[in-house]
Protein backbone atom coordinates (compact mmCIF):
# COMPACT_ATOMS: atom_id res chain seq x y z
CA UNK A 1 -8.50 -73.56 1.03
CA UNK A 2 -10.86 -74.41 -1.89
CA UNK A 3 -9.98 -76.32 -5.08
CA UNK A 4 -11.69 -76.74 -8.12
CA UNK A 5 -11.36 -79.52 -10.86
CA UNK A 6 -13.02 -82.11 -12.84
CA UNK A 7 -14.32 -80.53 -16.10
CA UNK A 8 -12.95 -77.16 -16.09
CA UNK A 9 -10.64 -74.80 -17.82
CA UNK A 10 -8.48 -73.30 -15.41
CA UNK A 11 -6.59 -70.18 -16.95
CA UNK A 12 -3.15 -71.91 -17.15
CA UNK A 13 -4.92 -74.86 -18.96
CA UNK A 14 -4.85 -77.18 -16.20
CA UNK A 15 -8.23 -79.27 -15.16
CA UNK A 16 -7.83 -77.77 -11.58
CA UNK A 17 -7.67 -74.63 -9.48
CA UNK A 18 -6.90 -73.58 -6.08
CA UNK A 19 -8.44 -71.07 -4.47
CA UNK A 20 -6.89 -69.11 -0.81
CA UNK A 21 -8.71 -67.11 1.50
CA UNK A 22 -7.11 -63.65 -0.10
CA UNK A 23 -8.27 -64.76 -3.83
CA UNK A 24 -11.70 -65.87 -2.73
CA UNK A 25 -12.23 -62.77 -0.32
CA UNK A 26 -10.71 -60.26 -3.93
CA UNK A 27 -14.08 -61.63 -5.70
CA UNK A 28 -17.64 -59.43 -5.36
CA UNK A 29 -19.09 -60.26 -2.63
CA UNK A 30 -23.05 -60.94 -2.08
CA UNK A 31 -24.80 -61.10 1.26
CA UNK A 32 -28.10 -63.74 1.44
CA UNK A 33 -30.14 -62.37 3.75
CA UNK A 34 -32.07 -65.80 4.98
CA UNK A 35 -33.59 -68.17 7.35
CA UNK A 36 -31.89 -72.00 7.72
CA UNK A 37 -32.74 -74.59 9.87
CA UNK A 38 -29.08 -74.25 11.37
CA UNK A 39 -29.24 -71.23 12.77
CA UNK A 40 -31.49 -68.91 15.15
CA UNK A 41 -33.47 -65.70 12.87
CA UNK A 42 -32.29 -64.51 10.01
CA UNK A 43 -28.66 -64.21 9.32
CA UNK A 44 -26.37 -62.29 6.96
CA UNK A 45 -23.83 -65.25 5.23
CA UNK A 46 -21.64 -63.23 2.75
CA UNK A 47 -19.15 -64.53 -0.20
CA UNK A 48 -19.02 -64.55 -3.73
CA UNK A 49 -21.48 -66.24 -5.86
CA UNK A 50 -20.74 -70.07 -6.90
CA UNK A 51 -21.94 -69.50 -10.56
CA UNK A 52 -19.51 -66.31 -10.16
CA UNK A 53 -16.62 -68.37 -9.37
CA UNK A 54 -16.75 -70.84 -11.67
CA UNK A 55 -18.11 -69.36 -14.89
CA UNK A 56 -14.58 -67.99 -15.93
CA UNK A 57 -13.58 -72.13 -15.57
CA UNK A 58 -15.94 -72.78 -18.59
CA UNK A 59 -17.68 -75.97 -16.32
CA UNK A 60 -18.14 -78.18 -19.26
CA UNK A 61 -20.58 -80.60 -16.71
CA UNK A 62 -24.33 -80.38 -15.53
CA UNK A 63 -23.27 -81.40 -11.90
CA UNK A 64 -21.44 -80.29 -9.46
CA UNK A 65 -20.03 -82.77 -6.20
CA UNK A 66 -19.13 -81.13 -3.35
CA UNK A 67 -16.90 -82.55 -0.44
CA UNK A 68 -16.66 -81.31 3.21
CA UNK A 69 -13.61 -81.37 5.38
CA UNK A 70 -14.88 -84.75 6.91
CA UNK A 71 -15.21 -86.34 3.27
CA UNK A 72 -19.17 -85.93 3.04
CA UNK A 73 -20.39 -84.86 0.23
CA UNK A 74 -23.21 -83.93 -1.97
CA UNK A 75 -24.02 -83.35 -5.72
CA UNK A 76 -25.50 -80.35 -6.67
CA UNK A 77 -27.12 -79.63 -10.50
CA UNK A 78 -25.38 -76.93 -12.04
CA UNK A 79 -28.39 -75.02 -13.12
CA UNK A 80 -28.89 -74.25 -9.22
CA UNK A 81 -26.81 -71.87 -9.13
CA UNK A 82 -27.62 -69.91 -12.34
CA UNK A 83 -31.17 -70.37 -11.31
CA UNK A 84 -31.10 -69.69 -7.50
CA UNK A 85 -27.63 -68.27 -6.82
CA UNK A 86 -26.68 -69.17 -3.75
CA UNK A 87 -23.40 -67.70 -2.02
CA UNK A 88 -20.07 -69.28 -0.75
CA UNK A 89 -20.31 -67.94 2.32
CA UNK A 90 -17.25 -67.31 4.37
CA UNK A 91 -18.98 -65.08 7.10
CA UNK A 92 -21.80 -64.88 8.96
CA UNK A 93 -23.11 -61.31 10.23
CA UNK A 94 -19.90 -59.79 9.26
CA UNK A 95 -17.50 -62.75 11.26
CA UNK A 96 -15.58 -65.04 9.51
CA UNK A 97 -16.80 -68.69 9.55
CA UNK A 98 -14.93 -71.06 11.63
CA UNK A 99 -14.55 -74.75 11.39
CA UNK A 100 -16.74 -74.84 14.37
CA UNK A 101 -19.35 -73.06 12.80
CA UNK A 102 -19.60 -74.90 9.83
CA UNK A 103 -16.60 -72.86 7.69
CA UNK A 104 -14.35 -71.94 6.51
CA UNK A 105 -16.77 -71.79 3.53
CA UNK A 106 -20.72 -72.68 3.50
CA UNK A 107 -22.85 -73.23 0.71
CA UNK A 108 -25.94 -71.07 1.38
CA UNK A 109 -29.38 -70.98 -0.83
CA UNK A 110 -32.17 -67.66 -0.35
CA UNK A 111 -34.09 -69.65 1.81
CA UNK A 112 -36.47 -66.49 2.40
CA UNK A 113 -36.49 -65.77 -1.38
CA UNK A 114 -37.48 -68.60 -2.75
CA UNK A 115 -40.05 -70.82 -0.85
CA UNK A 116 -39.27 -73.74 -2.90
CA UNK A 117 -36.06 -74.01 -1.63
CA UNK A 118 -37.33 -74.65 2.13
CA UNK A 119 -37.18 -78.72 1.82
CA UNK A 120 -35.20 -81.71 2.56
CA UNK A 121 -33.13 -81.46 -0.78
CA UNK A 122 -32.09 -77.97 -0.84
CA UNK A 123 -30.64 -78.26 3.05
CA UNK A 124 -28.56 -81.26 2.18
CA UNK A 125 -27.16 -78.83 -0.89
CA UNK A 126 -26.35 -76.50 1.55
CA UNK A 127 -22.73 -78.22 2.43
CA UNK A 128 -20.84 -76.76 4.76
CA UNK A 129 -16.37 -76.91 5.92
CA UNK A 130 -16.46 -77.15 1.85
CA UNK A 131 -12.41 -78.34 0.52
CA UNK A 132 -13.38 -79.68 -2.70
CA UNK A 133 -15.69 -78.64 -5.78
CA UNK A 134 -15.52 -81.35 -8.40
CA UNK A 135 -17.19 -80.37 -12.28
CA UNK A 136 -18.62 -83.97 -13.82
């Protein structure tokens, strides 16, 4: 579902990880409560943290690159999500994301927390149908 490499330390050494559904879905979970330009009112996108899943992986990089299922993809400083931390998202008001609906996994920011965030920039960080998580 999600995998993880570049500059990394996975636990069995290795400069990548895989994460499934199951493994993702057995990390604490966070709900943003925000806004986006995607979506009508508020919503409720839940998931574990970003920083949360790759702290243990010792990123040894400052950026992040992020590719969607259609092979966009975006780069994304790493202090964003230490400073802002937005959520992996794999549901929306309690329903899992589809690819339809811009899953399996979303990148969401606290749009309604943090003002700064409502731009241009911040949106196009907010990747959705995320595969691929690359540490540089």
């Amino acid at each position: 579902m999600l995998r993880i490499d570049g500059a990394i330390r996975a636990p069995d050494g290795a400069g990548l990880i895989e994460f499934d559904s199951a493994a993702l879905r057995a990390l604490p979970q966070y709900t943003v409560r925000t806004r986006t330009p995607w979506h009508d009112g508020q919503g409720h996108f839940s998931g574990p943290r970003l920083w949360d899943l790759l702290e243990p992986l010792r990123p040894a990089g400052k950026t992040l690159r992020i590719t969607a299922l259609n092979d966009y993809s975006v780069n994304i400083p790493l202090s964003d999500l230490q400073q802002y931390q937005p959520v992996l998202a794999w549901q929306l008001n309690g329903k899992a994301l589809s690819v339809r609906n811009k899953g399996p996994l979303f990148l969401v920011y606290p749009f309604d927390s943090y003002p700064e965030l409502n731009n241009p920039l911040y949106y196009a960080r907010s990747i959705w149908q995320i595969k691929t998580i690359t540490v540089e």
